[in-house]
N, C-alpha and C. Protein backbone atom coordinates (compact mmCIF):
# COMPACT_ATOMS: atom_id res chain seq x y z
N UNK A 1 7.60 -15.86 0.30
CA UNK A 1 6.66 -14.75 0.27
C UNK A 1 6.39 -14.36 -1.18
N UNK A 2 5.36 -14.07 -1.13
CA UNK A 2 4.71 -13.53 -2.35
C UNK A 2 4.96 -12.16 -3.31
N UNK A 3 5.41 -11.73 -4.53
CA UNK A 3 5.38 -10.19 -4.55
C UNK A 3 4.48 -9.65 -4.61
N UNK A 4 3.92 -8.32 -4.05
CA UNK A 4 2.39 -8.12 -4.15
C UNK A 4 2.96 -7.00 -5.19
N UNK A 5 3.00 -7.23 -6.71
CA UNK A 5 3.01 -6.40 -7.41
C UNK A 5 1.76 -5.73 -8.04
N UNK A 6 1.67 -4.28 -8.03
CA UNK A 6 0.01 -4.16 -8.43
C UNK A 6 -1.28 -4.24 -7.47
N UNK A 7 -0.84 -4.78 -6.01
CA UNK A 7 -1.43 -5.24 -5.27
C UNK A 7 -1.90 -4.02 -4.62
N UNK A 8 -2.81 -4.36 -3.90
CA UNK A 8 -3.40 -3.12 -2.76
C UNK A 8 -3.90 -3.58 -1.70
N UNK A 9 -3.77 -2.60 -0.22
CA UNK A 9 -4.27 -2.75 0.88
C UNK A 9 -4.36 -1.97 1.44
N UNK A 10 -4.86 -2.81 2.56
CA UNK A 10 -6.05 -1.61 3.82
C UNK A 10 -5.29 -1.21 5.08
N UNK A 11 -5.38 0.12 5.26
CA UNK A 11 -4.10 0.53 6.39
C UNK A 11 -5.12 -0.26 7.55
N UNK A 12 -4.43 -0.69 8.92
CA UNK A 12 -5.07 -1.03 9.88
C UNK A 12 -4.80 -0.58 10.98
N UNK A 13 -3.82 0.17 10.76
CA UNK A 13 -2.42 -0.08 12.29
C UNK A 13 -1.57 1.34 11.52
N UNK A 14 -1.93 2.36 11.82
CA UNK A 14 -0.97 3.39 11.40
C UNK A 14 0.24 3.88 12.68
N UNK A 15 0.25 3.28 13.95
CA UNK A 15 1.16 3.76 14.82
C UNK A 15 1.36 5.19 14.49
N UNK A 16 0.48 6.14 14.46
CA UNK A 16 0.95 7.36 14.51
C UNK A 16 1.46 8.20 13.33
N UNK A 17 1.40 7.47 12.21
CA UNK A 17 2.19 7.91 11.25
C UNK A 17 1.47 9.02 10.54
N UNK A 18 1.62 10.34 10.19
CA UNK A 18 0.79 11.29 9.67
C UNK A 18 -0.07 11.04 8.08
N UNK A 19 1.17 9.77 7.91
CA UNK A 19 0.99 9.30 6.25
C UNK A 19 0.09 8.61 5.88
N UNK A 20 -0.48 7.99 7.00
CA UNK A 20 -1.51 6.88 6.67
C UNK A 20 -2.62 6.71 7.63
N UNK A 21 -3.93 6.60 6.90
CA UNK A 21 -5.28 6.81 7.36
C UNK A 21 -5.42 5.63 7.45
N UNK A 22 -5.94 5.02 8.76
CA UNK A 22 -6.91 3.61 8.98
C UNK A 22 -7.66 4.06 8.18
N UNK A 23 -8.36 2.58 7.65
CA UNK A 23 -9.28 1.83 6.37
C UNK A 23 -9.13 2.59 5.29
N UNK A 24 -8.11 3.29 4.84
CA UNK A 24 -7.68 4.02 3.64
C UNK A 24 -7.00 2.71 2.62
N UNK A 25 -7.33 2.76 1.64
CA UNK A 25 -6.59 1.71 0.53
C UNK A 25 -5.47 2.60 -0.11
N UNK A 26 -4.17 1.93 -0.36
CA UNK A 26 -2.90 1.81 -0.47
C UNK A 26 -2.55 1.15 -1.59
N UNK A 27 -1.79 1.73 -2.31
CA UNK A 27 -0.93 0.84 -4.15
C UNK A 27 0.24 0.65 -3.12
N UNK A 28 0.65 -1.24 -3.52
CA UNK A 28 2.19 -1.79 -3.21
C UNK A 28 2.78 -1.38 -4.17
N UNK A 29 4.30 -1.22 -4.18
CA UNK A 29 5.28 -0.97 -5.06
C UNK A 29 5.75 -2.81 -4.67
N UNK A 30 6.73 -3.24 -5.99
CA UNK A 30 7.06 -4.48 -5.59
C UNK A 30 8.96 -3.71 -5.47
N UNK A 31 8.89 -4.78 -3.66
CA UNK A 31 10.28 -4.84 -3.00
C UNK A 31 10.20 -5.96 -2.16
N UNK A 32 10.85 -7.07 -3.23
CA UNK A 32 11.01 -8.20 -2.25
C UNK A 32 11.72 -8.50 -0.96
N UNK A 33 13.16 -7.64 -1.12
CA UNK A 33 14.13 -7.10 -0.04
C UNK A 33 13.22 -6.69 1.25
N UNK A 34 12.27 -6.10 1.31
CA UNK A 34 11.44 -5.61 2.38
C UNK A 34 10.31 -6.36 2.45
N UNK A 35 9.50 -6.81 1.35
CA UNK A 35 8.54 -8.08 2.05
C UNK A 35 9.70 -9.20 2.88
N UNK A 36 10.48 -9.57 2.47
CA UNK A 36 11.54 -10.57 3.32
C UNK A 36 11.87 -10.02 4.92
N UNK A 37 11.79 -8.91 4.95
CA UNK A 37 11.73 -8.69 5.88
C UNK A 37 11.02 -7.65 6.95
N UNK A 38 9.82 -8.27 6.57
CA UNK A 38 8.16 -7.90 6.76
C UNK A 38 7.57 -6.59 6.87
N UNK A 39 8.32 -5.61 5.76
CA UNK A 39 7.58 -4.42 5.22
C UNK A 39 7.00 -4.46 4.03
N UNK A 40 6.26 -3.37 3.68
CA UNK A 40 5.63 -3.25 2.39
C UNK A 40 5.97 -2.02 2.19
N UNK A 41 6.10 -1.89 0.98
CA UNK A 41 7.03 -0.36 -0.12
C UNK A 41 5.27 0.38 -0.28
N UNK A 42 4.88 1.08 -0.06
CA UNK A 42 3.54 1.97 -0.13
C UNK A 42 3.49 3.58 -0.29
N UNK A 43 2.80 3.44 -1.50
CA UNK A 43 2.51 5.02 -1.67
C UNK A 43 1.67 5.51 -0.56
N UNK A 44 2.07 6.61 0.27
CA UNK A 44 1.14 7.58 1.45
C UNK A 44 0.74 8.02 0.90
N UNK A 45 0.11 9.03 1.75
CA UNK A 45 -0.65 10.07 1.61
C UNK A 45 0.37 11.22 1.23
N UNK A 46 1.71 11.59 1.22
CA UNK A 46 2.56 12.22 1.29
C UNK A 46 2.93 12.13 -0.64
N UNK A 47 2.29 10.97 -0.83
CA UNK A 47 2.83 10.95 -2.51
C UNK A 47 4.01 10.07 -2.51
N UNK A 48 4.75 9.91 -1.78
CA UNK A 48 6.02 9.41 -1.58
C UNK A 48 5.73 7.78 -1.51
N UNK A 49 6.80 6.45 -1.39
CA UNK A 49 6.45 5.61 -1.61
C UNK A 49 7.78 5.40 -0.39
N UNK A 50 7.03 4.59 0.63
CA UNK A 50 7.92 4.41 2.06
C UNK A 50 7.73 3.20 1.99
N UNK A 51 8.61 2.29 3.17
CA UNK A 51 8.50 1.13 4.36
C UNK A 51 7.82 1.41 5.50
N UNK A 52 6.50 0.62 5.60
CA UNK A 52 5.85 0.15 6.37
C UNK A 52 5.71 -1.16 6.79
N UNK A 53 5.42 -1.48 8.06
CA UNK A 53 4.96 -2.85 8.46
C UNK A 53 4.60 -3.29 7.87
N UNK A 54 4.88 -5.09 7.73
CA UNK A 54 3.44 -5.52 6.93
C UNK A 54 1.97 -5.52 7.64
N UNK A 55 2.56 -5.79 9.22
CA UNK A 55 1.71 -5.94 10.43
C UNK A 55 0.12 -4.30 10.23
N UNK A 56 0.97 -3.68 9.02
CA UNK A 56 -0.15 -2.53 9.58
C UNK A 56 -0.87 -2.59 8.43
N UNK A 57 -0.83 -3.33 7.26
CA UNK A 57 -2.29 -3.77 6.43
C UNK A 57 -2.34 -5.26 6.07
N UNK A 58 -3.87 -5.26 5.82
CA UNK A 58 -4.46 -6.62 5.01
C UNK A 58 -4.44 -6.30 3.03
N UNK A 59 -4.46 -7.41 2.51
CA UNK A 59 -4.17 -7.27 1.09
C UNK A 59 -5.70 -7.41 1.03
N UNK A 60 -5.95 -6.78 -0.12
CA UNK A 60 -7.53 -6.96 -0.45
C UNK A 60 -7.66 -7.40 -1.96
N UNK A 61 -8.25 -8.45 -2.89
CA UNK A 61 -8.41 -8.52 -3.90
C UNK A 61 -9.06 -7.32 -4.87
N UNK A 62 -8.72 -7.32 -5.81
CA UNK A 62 -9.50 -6.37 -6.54
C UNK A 62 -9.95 -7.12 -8.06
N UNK A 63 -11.15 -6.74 -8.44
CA UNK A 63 -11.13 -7.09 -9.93
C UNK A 63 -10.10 -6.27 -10.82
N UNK A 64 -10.02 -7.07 -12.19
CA UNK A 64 -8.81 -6.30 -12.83
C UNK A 64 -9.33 -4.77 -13.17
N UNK A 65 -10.58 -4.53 -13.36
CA UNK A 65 -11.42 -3.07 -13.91
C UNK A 65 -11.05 -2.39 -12.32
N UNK A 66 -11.27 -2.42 -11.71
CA UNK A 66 -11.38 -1.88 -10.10
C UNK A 66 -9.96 -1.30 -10.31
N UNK A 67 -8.85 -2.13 -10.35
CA UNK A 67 -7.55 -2.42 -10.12
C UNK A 67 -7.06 -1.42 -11.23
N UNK A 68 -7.66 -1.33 -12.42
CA UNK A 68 -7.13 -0.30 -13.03
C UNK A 68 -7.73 0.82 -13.00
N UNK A 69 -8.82 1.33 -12.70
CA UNK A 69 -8.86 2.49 -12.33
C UNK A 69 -8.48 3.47 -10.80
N UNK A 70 -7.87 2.11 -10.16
CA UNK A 70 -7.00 2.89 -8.95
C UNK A 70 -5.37 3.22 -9.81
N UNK A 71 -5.32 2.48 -10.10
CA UNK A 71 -3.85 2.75 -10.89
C UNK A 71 -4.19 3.68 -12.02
N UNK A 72 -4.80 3.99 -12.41
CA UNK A 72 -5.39 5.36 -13.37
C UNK A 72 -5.37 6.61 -12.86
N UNK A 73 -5.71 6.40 -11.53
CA UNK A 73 -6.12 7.86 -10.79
C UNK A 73 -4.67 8.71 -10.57
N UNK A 74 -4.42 9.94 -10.60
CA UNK A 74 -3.39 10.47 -10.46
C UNK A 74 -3.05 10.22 -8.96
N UNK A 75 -1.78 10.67 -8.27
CA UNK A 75 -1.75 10.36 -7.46
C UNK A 75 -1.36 12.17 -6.71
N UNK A 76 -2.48 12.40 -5.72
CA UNK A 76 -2.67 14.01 -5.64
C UNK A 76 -2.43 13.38 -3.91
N UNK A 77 -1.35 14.19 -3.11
CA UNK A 77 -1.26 14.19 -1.69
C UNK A 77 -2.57 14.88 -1.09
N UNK A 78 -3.00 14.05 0.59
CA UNK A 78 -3.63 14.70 0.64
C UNK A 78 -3.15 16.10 1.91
C-alpha cells in the first residue's frame, strides 16, 4: 500500500458519523499502521485527525497549486 501523504479525498460513506460530510474533501495524515489495515488518519470536521475506513473515501488527484492552497487554509471546525 501506498502512503497517501499530502493526499486528499472524497468522503462517500460516512456511516453516521457527525464528522464527516458526503462529497466533502478531506487532508490524509500519513499512518501506514492504519492504511495496513484499511483506515485512513483524516482531519474531520471536528478539527481533530481520526481513523476512518478506507471503504468510506476515493483519493482524488490534485495539482500541486490546488494542493497547496488546501493545505494553506486554516483549519476552522465546522
Amino acid at each position: 500500500m501506498t502512503m497517501l501523504t499530502g493526499k486528499f479525498v472524497i468522503c462517500i460513506r460516512n456511516d453516521g458519523s457527525d464528522d464527516l460530510q458526503l462529497r466533502r474533501i478531506y487532508q490524509v495524515l500519513p499512518d501506514n499502521i492504519a492504511l495496513a489495515d484499511g483506515y485512513l488518519r483524516v482531519i474531520d470536521d471536528s478539527g481533530e485527525d481520526y481513523l476512518y475506513p478506507l471503504a468510506n473515501f476515493v483519493t482524488i488527484d490534485l495539482s500541486p497549486s490546488v494542493a497547496k492552497v488546501l493545505l494553506d487554509l486554516p483549519l476552522v471546525p465546522a
